[in-house]
C-alpha atoms as a PDB file:
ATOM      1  CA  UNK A   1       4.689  31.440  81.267  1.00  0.00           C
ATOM      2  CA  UNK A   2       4.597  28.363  83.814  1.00  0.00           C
ATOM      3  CA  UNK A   3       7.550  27.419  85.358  1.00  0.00           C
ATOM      4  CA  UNK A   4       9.555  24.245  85.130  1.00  0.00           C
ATOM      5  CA  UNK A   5       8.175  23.188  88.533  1.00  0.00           C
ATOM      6  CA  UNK A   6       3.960  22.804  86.628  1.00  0.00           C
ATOM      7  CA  UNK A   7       5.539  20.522  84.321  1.00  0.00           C
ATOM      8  CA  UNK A   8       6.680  18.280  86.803  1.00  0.00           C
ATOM      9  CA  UNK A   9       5.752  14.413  86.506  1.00  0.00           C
ATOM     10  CA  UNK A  10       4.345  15.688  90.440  1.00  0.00           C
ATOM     11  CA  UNK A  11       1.842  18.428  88.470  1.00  0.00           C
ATOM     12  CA  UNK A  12       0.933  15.700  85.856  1.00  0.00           C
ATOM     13  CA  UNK A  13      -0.423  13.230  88.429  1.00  0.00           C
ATOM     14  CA  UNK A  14      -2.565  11.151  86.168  1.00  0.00           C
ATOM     15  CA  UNK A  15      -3.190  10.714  82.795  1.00  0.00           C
ATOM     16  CA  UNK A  16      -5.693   8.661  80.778  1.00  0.00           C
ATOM     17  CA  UNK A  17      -5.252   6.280  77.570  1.00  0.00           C
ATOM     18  CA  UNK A  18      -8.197   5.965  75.550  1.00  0.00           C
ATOM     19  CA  UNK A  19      -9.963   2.633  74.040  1.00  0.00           C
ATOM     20  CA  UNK A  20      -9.243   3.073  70.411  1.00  0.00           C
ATOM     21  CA  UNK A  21     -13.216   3.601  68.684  1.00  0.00           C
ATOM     22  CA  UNK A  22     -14.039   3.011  65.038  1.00  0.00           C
ATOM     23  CA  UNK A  23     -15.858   6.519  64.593  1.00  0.00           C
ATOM     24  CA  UNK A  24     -16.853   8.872  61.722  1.00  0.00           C
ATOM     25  CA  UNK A  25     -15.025  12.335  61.838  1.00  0.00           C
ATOM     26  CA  UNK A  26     -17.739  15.184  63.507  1.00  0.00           C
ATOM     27  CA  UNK A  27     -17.856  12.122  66.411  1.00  0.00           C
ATOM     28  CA  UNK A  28     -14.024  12.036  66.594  1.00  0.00           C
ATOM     29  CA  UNK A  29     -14.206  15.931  66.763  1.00  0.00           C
ATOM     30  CA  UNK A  30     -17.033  15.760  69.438  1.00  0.00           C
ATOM     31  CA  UNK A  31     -15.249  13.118  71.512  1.00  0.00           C
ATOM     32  CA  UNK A  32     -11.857  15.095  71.725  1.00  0.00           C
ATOM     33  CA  UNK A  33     -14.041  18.469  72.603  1.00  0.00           C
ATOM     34  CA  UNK A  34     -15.230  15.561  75.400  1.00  0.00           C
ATOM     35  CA  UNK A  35     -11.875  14.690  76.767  1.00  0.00           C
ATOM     36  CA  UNK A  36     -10.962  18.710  76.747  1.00  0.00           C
ATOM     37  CA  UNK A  37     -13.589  19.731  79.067  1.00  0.00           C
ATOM     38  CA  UNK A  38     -13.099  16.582  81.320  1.00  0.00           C
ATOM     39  CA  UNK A  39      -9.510  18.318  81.939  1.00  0.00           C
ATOM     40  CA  UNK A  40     -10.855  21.289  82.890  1.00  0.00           C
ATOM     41  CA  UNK A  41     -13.581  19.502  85.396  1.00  0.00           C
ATOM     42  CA  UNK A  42     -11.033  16.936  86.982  1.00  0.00           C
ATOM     43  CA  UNK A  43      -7.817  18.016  88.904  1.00  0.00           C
ATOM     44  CA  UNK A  44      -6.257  15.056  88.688  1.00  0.00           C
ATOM     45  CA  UNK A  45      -6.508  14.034  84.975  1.00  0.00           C
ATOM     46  CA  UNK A  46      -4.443  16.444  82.849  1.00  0.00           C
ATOM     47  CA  UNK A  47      -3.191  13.934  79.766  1.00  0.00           C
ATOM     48  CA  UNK A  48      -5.060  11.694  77.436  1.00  0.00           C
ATOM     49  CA  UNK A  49      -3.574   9.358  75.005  1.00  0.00           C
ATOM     50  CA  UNK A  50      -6.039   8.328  72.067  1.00  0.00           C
ATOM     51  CA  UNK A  51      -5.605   7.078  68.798  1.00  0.00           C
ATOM     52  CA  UNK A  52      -8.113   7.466  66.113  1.00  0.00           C
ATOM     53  CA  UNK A  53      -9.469   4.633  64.279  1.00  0.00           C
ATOM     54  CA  UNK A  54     -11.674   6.451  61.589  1.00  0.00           C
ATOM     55  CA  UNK A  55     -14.965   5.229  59.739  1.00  0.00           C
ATOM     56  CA  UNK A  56     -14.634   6.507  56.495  1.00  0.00           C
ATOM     57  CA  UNK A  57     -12.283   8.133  54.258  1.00  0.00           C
ATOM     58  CA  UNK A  58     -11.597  11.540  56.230  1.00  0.00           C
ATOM     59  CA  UNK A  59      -9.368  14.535  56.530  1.00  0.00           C
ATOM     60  CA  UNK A  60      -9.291  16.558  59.657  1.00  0.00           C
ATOM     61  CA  UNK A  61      -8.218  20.380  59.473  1.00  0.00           C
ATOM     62  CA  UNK A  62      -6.708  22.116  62.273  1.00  0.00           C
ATOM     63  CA  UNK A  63      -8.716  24.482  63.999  1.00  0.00           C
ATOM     64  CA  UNK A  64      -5.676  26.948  63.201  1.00  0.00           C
ATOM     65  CA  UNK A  65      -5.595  25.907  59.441  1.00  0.00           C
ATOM     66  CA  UNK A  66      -7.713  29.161  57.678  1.00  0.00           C
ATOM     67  CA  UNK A  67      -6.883  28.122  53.657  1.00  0.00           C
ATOM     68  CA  UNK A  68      -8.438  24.183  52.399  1.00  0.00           C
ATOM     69  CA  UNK A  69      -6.019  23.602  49.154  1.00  0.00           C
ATOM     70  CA  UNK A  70      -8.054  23.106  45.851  1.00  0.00           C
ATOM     71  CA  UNK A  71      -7.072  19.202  45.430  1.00  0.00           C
ATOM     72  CA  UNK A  72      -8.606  18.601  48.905  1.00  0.00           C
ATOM     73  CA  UNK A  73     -12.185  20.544  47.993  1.00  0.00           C
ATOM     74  CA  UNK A  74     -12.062  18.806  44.436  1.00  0.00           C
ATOM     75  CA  UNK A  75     -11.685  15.561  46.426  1.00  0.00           C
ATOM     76  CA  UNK A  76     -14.852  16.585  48.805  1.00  0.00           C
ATOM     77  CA  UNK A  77     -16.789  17.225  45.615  1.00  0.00           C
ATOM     78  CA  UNK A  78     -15.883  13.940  44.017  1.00  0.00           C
ATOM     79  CA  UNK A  79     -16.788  12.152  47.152  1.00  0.00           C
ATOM     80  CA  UNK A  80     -13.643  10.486  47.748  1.00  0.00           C
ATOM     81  CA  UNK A  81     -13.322  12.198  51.523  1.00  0.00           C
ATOM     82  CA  UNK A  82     -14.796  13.998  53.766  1.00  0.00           C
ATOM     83  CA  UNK A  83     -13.207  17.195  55.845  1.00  0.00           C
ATOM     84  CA  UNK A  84     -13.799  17.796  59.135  1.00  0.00           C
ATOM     85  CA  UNK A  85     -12.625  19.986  61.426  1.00  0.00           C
END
């Protein structure tokens, strides 16, 4: 567990805010796996701030999230969205 001290506004010495980009979900996805190893390359950067601006009608599923509910797939298959994760 890290201490109190790595959380420090000292630890977090710079941070990043992201131009908001009209994008289609597996580019959203591929952007944020972007910014994630860019924290791992840079010391100095270790928060982003983006906000998604999305092109299309899509629903993003947590990495973590195993079960996609029925209405969801049925919406998929009546192309009213698309999933990506």
């Amino acid at each position: 567990m890290k201490s109190e001290e790595s959380f420090s506004s000292e630890a977090l010495k710079e941070g990043r805010l992201i131009e908001t980009i009209l994008l289609n979900g597996p580019m959203q996805m591929a952007a944020d796996e972007i910014m994630l190893d860019s924290i791992h390359q840079v010391a100095d950067q270790s928060i982003f701030l983006r906000f998604y601006q999305w092109d299309g009608t899509w629903l993003s599923i947590g990495h973590n999230q195993k079960r996609i509910s029925r209405k969801w797939l049925n919406l998929v298959k009546e192309k009213k969205i698309k999933i990506v994760r």
